[in-house]
N, C-alpha and C. Protein backbone atom coordinates (compact mmCIF):
# COMPACT_ATOMS: atom_id res chain seq x y z
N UNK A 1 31.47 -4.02 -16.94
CA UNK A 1 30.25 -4.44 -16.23
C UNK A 1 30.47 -4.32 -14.73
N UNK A 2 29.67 -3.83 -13.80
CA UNK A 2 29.87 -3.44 -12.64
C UNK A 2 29.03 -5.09 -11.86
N UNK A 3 29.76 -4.89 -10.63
CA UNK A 3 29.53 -6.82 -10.17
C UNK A 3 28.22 -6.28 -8.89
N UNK A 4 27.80 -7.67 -8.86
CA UNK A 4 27.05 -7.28 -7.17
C UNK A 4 27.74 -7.51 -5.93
N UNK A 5 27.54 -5.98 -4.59
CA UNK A 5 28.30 -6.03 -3.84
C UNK A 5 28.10 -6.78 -3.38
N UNK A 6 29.33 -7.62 -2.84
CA UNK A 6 29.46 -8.72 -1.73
C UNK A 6 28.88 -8.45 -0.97
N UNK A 7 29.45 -7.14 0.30
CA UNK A 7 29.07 -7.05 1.24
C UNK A 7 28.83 -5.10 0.82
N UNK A 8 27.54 -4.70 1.73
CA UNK A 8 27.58 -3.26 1.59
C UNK A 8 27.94 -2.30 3.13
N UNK A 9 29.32 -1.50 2.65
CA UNK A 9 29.53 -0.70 4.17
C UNK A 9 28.69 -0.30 4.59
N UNK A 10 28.63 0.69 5.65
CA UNK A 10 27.73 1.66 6.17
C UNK A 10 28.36 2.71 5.74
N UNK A 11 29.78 2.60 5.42
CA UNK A 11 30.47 4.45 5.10
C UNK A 11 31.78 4.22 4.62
N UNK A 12 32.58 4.52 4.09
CA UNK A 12 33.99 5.03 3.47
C UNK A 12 34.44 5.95 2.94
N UNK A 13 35.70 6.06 3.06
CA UNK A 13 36.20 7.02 3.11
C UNK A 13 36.77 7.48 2.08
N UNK A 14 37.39 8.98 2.06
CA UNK A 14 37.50 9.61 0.50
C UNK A 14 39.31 8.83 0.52
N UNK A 15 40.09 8.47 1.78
CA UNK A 15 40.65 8.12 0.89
C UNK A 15 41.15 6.12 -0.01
N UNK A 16 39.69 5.81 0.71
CA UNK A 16 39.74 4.55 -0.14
C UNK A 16 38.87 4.91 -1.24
N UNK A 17 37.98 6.17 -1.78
CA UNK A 17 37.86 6.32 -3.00
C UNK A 17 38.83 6.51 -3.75
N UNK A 18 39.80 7.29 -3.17
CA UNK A 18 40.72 7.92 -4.12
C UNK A 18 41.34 6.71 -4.79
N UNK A 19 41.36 5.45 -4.34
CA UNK A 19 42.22 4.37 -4.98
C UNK A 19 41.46 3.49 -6.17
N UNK A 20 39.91 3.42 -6.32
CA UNK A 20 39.31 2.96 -6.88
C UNK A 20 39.17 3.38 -8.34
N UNK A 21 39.15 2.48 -8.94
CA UNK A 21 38.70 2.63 -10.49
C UNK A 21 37.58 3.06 -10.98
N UNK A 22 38.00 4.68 -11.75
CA UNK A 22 37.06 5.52 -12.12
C UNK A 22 36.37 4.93 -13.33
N UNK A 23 34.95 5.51 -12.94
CA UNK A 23 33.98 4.53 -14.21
C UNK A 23 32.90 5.87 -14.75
N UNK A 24 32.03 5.53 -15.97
CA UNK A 24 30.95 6.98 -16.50
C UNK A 24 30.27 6.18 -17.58
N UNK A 25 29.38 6.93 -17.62
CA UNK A 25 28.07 6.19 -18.54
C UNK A 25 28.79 5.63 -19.49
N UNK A 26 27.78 4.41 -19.24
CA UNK A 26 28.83 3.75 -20.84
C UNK A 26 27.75 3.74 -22.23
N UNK A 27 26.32 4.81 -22.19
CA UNK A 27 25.73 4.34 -23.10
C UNK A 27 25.97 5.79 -24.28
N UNK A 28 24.85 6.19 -24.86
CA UNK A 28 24.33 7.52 -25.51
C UNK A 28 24.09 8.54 -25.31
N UNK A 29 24.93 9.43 -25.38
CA UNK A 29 24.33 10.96 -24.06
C UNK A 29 23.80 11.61 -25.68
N UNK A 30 22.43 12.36 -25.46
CA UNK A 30 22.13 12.91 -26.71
C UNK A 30 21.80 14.58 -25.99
N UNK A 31 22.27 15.35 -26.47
CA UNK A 31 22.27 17.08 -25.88
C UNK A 31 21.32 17.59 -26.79
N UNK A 32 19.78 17.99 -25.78
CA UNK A 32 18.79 18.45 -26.38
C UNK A 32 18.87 20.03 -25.89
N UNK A 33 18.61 20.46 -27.40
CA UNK A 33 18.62 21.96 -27.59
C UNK A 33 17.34 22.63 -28.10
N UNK A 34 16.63 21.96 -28.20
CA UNK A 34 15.62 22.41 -29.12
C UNK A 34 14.18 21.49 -28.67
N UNK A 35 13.14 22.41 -28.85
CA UNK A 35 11.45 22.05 -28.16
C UNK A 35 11.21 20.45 -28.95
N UNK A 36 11.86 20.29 -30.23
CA UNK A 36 11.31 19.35 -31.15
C UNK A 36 11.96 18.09 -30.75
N UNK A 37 13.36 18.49 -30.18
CA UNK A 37 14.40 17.09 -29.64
C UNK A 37 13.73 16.68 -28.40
N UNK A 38 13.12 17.84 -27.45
CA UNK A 38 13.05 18.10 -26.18
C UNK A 38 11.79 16.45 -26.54
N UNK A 39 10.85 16.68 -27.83
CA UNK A 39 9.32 15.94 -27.54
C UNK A 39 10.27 14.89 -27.39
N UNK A 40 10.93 14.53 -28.62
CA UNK A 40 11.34 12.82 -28.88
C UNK A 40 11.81 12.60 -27.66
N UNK A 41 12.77 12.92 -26.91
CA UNK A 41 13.58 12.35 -25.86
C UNK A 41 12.00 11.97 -24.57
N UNK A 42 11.36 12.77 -24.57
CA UNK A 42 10.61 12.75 -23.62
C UNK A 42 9.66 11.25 -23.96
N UNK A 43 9.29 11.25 -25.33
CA UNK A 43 8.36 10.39 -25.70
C UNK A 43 9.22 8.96 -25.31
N UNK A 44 10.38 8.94 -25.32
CA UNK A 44 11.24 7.81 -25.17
C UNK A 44 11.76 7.20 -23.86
N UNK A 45 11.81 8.44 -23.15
CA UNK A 45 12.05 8.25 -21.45
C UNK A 45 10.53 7.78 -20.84
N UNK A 46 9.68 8.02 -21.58
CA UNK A 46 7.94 7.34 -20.76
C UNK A 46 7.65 6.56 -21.34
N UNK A 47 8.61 5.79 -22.21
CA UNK A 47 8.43 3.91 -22.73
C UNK A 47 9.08 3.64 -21.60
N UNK A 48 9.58 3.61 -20.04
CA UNK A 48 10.58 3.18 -19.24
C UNK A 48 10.02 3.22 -18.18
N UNK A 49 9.75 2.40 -17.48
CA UNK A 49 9.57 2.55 -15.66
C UNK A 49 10.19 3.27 -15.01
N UNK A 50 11.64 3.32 -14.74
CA UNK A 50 12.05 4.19 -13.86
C UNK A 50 13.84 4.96 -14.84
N UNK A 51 13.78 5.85 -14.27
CA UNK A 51 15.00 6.72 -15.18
C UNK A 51 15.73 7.62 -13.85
N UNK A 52 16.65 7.73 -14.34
CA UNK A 52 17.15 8.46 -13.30
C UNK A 52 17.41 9.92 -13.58
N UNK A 53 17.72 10.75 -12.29
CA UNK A 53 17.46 12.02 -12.79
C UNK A 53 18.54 13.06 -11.94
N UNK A 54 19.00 14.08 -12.10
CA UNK A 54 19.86 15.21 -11.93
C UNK A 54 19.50 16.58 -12.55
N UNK A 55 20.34 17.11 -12.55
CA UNK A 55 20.01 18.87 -12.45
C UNK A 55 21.95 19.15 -12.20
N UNK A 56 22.17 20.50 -13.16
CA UNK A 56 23.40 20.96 -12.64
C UNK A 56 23.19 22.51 -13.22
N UNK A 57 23.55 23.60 -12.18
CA UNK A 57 23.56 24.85 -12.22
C UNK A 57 24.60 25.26 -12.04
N UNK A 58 25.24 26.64 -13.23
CA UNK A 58 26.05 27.54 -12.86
C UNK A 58 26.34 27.71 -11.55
N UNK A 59 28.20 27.60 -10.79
CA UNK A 59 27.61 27.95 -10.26
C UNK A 59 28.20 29.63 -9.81
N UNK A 60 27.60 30.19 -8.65
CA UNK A 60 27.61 31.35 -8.29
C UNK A 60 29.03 31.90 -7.21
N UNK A 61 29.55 32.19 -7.30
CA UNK A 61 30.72 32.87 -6.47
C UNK A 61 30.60 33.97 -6.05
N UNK A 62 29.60 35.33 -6.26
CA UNK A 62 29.02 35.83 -5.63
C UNK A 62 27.96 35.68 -4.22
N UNK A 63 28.02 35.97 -3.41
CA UNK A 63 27.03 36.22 -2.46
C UNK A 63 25.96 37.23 -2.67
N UNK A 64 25.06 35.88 -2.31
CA UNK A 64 23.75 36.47 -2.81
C UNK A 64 23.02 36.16 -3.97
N UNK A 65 24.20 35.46 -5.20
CA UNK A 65 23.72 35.84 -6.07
C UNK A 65 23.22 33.81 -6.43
N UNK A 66 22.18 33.49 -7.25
CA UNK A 66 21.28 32.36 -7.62
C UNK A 66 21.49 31.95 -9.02
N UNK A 67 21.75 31.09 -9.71
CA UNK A 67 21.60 31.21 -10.71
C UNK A 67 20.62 30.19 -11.13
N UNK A 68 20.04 30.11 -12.51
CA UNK A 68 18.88 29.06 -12.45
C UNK A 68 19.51 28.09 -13.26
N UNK A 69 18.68 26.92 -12.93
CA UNK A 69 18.90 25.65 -13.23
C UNK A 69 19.30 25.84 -14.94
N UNK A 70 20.54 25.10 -15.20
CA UNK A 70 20.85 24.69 -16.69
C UNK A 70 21.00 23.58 -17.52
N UNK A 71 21.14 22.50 -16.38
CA UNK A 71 20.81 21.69 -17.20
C UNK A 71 19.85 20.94 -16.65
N UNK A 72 19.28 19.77 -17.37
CA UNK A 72 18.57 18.69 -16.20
C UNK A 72 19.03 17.25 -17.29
N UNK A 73 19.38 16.70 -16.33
CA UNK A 73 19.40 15.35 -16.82
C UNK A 73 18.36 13.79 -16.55
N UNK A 74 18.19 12.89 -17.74
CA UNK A 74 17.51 12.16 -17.66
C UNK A 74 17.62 10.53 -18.22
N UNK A 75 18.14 9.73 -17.33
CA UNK A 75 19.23 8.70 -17.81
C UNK A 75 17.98 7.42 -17.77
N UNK A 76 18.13 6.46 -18.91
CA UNK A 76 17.81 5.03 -18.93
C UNK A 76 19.13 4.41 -18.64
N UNK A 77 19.15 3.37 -18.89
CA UNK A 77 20.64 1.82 -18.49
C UNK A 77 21.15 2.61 -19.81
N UNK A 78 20.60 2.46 -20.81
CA UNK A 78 21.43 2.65 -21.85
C UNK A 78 21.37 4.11 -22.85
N UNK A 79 20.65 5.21 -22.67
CA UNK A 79 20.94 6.42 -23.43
C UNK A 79 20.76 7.19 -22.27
N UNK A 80 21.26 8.48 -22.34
CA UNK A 80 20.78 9.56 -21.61
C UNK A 80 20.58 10.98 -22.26
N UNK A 81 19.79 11.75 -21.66
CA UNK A 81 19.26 12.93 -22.01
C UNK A 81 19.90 14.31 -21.39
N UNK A 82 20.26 14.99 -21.68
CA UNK A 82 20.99 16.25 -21.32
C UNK A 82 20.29 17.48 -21.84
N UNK A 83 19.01 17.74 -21.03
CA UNK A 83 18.16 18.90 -21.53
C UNK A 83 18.99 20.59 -21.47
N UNK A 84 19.20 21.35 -22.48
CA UNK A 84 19.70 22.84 -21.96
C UNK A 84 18.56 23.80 -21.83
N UNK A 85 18.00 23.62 -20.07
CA UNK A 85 16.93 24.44 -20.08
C UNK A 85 17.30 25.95 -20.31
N UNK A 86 18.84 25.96 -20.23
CA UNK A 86 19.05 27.60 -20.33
C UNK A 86 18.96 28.19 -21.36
N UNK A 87 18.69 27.17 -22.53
CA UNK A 87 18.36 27.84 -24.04
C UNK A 87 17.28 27.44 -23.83
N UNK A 88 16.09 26.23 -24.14
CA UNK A 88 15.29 25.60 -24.27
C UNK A 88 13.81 26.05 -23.29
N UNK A 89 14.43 26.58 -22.08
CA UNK A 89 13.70 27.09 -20.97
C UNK A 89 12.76 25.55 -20.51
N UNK A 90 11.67 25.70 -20.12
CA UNK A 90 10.79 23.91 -19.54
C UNK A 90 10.09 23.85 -20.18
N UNK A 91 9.67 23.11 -21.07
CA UNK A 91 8.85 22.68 -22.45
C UNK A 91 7.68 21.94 -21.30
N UNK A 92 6.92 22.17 -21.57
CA UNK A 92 5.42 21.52 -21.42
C UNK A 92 5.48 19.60 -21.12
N UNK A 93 5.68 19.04 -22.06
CA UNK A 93 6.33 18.08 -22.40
C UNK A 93 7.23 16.92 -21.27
N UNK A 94 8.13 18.24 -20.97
CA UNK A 94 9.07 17.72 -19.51
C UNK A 94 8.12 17.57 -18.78
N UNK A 95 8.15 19.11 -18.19
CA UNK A 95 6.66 19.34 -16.79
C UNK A 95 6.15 18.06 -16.96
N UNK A 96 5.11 17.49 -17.87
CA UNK A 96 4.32 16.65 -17.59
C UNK A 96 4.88 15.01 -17.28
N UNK A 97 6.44 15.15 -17.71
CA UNK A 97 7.10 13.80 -17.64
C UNK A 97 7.59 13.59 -15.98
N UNK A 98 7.96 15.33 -15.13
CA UNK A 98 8.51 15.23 -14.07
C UNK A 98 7.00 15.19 -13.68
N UNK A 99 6.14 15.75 -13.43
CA UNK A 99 4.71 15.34 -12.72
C UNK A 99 3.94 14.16 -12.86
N UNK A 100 4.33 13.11 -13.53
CA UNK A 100 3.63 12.10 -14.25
C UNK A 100 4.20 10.91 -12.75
N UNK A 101 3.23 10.22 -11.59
CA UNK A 101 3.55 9.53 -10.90
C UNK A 101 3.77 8.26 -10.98
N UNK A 102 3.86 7.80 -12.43
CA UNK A 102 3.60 6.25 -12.75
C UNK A 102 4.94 6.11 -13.30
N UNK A 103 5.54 7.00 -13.53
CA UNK A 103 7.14 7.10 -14.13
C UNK A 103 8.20 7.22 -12.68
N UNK A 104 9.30 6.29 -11.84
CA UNK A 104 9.63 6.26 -11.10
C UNK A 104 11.13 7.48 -11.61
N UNK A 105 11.21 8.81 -10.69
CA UNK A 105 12.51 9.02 -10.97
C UNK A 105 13.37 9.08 -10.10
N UNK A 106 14.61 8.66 -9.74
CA UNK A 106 15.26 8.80 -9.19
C UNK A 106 16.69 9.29 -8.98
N UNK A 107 16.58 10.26 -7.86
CA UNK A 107 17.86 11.35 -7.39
C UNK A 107 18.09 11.23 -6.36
N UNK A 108 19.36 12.40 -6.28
CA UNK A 108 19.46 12.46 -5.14
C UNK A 108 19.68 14.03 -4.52
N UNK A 109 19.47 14.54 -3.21
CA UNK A 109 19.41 15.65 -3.23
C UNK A 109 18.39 16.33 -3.62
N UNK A 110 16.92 15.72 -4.00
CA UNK A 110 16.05 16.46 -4.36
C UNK A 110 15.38 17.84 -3.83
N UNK A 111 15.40 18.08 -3.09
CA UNK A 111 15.44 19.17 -2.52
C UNK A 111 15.82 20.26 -2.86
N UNK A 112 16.93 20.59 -3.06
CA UNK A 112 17.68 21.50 -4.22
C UNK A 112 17.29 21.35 -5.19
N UNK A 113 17.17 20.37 -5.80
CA UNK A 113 16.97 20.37 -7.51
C UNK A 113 15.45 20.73 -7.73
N UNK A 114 14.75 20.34 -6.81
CA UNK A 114 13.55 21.05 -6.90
C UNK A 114 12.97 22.57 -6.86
N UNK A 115 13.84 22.87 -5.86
CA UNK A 115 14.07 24.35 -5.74
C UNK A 115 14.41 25.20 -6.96
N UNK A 116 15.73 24.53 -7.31
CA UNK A 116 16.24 25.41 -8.42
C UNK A 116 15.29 25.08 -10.10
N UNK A 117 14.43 24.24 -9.77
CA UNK A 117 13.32 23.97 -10.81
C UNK A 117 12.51 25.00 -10.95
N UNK A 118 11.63 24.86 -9.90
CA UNK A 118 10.70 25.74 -8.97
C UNK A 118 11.02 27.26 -9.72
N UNK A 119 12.21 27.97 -9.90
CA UNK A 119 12.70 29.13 -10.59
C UNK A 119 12.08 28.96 -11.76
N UNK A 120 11.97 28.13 -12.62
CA UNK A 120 11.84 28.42 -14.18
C UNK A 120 10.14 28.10 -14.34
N UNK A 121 9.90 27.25 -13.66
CA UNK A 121 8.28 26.76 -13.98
C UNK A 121 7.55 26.61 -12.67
N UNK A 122 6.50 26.80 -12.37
CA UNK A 122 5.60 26.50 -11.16
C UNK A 122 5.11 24.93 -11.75
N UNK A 123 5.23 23.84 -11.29
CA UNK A 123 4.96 22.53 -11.27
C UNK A 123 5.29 21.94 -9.82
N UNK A 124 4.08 20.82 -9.87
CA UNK A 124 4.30 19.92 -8.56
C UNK A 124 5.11 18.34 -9.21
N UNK A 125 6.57 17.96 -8.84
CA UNK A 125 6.93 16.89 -8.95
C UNK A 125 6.39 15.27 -8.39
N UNK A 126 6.05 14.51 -9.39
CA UNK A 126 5.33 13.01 -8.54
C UNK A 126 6.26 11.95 -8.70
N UNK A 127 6.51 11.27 -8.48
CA UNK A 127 7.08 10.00 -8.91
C UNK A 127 8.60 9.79 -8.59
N UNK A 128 8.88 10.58 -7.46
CA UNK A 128 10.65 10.60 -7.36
C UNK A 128 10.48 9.73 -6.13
N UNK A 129 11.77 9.27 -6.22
CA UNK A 129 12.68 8.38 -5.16
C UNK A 129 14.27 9.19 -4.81
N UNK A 130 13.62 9.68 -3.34
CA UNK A 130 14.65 10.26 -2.36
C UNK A 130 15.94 9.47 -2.66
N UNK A 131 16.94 9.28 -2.79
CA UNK A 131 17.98 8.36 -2.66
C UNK A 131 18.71 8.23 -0.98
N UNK A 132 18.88 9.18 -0.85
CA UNK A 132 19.50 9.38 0.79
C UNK A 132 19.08 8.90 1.27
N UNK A 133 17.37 8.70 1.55
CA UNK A 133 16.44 8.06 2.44
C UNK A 133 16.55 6.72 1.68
N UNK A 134 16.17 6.52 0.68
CA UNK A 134 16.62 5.06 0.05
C UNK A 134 17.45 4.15 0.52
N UNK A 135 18.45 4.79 0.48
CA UNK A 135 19.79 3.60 1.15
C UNK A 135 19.99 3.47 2.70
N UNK A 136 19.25 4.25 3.58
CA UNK A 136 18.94 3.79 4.58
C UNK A 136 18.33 3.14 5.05
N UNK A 137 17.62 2.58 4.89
CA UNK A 137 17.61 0.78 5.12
C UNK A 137 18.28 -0.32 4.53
N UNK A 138 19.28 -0.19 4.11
CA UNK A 138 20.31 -0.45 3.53
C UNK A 138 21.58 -0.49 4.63
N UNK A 139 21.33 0.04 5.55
CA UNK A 139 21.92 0.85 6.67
C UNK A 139 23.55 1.71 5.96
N UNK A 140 23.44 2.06 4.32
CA UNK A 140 24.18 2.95 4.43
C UNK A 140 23.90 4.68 5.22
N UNK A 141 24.84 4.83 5.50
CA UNK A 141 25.21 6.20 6.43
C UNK A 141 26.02 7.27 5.37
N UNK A 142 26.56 7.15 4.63
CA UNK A 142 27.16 8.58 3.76
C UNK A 142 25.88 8.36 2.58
N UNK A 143 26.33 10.37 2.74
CA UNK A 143 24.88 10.35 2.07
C UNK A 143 25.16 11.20 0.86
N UNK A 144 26.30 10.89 0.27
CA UNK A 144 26.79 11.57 -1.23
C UNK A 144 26.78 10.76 -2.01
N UNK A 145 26.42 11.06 -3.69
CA UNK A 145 26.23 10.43 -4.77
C UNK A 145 27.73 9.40 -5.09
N UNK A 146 28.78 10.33 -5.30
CA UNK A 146 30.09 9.54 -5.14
C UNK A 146 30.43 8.39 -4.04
N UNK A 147 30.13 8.80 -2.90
CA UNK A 147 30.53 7.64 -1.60
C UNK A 147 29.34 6.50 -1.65
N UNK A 148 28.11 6.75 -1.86
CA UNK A 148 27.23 5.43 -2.34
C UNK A 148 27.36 4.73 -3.53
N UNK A 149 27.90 5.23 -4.20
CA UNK A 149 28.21 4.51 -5.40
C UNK A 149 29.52 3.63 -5.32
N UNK A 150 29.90 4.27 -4.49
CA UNK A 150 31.62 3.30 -4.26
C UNK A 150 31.24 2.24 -3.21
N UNK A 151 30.26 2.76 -1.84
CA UNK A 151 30.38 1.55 -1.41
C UNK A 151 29.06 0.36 -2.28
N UNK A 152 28.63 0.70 -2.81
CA UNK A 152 28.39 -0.13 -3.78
C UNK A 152 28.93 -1.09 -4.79
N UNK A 153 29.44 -0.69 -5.55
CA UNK A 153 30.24 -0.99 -6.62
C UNK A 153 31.75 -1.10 -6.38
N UNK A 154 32.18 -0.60 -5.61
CA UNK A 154 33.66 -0.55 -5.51
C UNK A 154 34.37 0.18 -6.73
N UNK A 155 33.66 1.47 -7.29
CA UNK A 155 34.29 1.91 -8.45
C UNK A 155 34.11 3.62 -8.12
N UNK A 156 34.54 4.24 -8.84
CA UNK A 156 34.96 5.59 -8.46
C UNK A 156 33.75 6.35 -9.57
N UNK A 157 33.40 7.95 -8.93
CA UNK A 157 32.29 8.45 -10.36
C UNK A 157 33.19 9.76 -10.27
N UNK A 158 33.71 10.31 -11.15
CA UNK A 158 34.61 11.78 -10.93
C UNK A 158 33.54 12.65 -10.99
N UNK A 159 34.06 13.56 -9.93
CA UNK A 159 33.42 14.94 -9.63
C UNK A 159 33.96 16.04 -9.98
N UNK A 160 34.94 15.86 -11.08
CA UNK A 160 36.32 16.78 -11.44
C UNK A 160 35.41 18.06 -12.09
N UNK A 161 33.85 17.33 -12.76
CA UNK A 161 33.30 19.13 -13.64
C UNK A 161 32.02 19.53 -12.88
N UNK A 162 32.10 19.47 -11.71
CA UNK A 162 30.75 20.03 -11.05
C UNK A 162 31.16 21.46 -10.84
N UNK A 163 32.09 21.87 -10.26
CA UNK A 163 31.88 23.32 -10.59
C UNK A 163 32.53 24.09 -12.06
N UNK A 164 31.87 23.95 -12.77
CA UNK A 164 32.06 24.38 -14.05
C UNK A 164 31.10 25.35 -14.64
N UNK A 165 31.25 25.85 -15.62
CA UNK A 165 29.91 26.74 -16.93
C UNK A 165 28.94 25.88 -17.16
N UNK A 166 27.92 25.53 -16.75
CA UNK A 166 27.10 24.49 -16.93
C UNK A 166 25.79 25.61 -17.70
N UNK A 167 26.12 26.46 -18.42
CA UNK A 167 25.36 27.41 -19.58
C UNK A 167 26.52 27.61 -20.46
N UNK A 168 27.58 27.28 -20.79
CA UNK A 168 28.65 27.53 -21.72
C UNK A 168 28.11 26.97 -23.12
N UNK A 169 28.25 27.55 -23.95
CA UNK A 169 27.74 26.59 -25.62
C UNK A 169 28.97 26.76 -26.51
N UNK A 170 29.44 25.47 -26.59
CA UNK A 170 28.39 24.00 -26.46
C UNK A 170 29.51 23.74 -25.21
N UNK A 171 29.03 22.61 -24.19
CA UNK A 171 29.31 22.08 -23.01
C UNK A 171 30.22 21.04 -23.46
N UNK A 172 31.71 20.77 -22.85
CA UNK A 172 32.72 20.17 -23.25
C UNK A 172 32.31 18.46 -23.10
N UNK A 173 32.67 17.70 -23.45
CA UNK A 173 32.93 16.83 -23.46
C UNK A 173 32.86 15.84 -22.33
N UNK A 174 33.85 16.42 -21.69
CA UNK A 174 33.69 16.01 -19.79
C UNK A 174 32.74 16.69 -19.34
N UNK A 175 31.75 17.80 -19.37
CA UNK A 175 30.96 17.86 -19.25
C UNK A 175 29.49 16.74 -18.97
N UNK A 176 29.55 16.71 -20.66
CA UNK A 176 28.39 15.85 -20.93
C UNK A 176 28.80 14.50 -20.36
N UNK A 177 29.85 14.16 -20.18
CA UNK A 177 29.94 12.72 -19.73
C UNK A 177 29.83 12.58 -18.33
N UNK A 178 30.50 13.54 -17.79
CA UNK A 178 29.94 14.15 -16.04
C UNK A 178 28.12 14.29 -15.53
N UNK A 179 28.02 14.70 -16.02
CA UNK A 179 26.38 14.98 -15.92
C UNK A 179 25.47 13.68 -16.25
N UNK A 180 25.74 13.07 -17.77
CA UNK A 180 25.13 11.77 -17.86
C UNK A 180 25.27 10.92 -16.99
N UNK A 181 26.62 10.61 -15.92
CA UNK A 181 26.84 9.63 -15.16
C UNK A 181 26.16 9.79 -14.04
N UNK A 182 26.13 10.97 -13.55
CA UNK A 182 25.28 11.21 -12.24
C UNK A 182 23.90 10.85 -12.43
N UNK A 183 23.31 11.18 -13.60
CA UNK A 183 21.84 10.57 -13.41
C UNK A 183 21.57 8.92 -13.43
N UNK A 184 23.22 8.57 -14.60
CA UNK A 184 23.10 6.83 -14.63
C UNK A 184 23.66 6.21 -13.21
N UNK A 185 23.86 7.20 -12.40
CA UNK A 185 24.91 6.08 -11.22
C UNK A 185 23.48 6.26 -10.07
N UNK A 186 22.53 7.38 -10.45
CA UNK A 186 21.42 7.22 -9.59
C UNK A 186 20.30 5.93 -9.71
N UNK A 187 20.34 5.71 -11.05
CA UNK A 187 19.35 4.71 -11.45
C UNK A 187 20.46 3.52 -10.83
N UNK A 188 21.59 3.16 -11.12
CA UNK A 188 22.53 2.13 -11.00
C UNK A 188 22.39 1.39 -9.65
N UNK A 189 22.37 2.54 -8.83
CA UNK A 189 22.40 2.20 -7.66
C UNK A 189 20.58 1.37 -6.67
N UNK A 190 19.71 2.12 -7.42
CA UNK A 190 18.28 1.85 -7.12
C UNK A 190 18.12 0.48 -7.54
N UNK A 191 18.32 0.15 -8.85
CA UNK A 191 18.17 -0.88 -9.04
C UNK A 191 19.22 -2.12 -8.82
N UNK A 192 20.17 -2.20 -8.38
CA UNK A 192 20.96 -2.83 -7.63
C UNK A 192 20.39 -3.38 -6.49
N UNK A 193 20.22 -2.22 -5.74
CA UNK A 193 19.57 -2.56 -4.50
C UNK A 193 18.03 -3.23 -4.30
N UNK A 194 17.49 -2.82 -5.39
CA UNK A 194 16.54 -3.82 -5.54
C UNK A 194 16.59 -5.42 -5.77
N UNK A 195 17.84 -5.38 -6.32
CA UNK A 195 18.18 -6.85 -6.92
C UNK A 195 18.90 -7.85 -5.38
N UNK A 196 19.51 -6.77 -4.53
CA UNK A 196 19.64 -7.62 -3.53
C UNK A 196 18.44 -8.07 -3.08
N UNK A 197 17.24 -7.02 -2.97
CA UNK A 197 16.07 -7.28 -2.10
C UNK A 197 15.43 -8.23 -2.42
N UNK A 198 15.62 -8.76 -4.02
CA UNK A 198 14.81 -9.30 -4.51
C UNK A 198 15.57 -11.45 -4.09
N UNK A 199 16.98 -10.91 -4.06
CA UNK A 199 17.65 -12.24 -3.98
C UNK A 199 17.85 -12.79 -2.88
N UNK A 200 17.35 -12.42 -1.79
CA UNK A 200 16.97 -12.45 -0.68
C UNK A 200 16.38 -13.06 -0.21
């Protein structure tokens, strides 16, 4: 169980991450492959107010060269979703879950992930929460998924499979547990910070 921060930095450093105790979703990662898994998961993530959300792409070592989005992820507190748009391509279904403004999602880095969306489907996204801009009024200052989460929590999120085959079949293990955490450490953190605001 992760505690509430005492006190929250403005910034720290990689090497007081390096000393902290590494942590990863502790719930259900379910790997949707198929239009029919794609409905259920969707029908289940819009019983939820807010979910958190990610994206991870091949990546490219060429210059020049783009590759499109492969996975997208979609985390509650307790299951998460691991869509393979690179088989699955954007089901109708999604689109309407990422455009739907009454569903709060939250990332970070949206910008990119929108972009590399933007490749597979023409859709307008509603309902996201910037995170970067989020924690600034917070007066945190680092503006990476790993360093907000630590000065948060005081716990570590490994970044050991971000550059990996993120179209490989089937996706290893550390994989899926890599990817689920980033979307759960986005929600983790939102609602945390709400809970200070609220105790306040």
């Amino acid at each position: 169980m992760i505690g509430m921060p005492i006190e929250i930095k403005k910034s720290i450093s990689k090497e007081d991450i390096a000393q902290m105790e590494i942590i990863s979703f502790p719930g259900e990662i379910s790997v949707i492959e198929n239009i029919e898994d794609a409905a259920k998961a969707v029908d289940y993530l819009c019983s939820l107010a807010v979910i958190g959300f990610d994206t991870e792409t091949k990546p490219a070592f060429k210059k020049g060269q783009k590759n499109k989005v492969a996975l997208l992820q979609l985390s509650g507190e307790d299951k998460c979703f691991l869509f393979r748009l690179n088989i699955i391509g954007f089901p109708e279904c999604l689109k309407n879950l990422l455009r739907n403004p009454e569903i709060i999602k939250v990332g970070l880095s949206l910008k990119d992930d929108y972009a590399t969306m933007q490749r597979l489907a023409n859709f307008t996204p509603a309902g996201f929460i910037e995170l970067q801009k989020f924690v600034q009024k917070y007066d945190i200052e680092d503006s990476s998924l790993q360093k907000i989460f630590a000065i948060i929590f005081n716990r570590k999120i490994s970044k050991s499979q971000r550059v990996t085959n993120w179209e490989a079949i089937p996706l290893t293990e550390g994989q899926k547990k890599y990817a689920a955490t980033d979307a759960w450490a986005c929600l983790r953190i939102y609602h945390t910070l709400l809970d200070i605001d609220n105790s306040i």
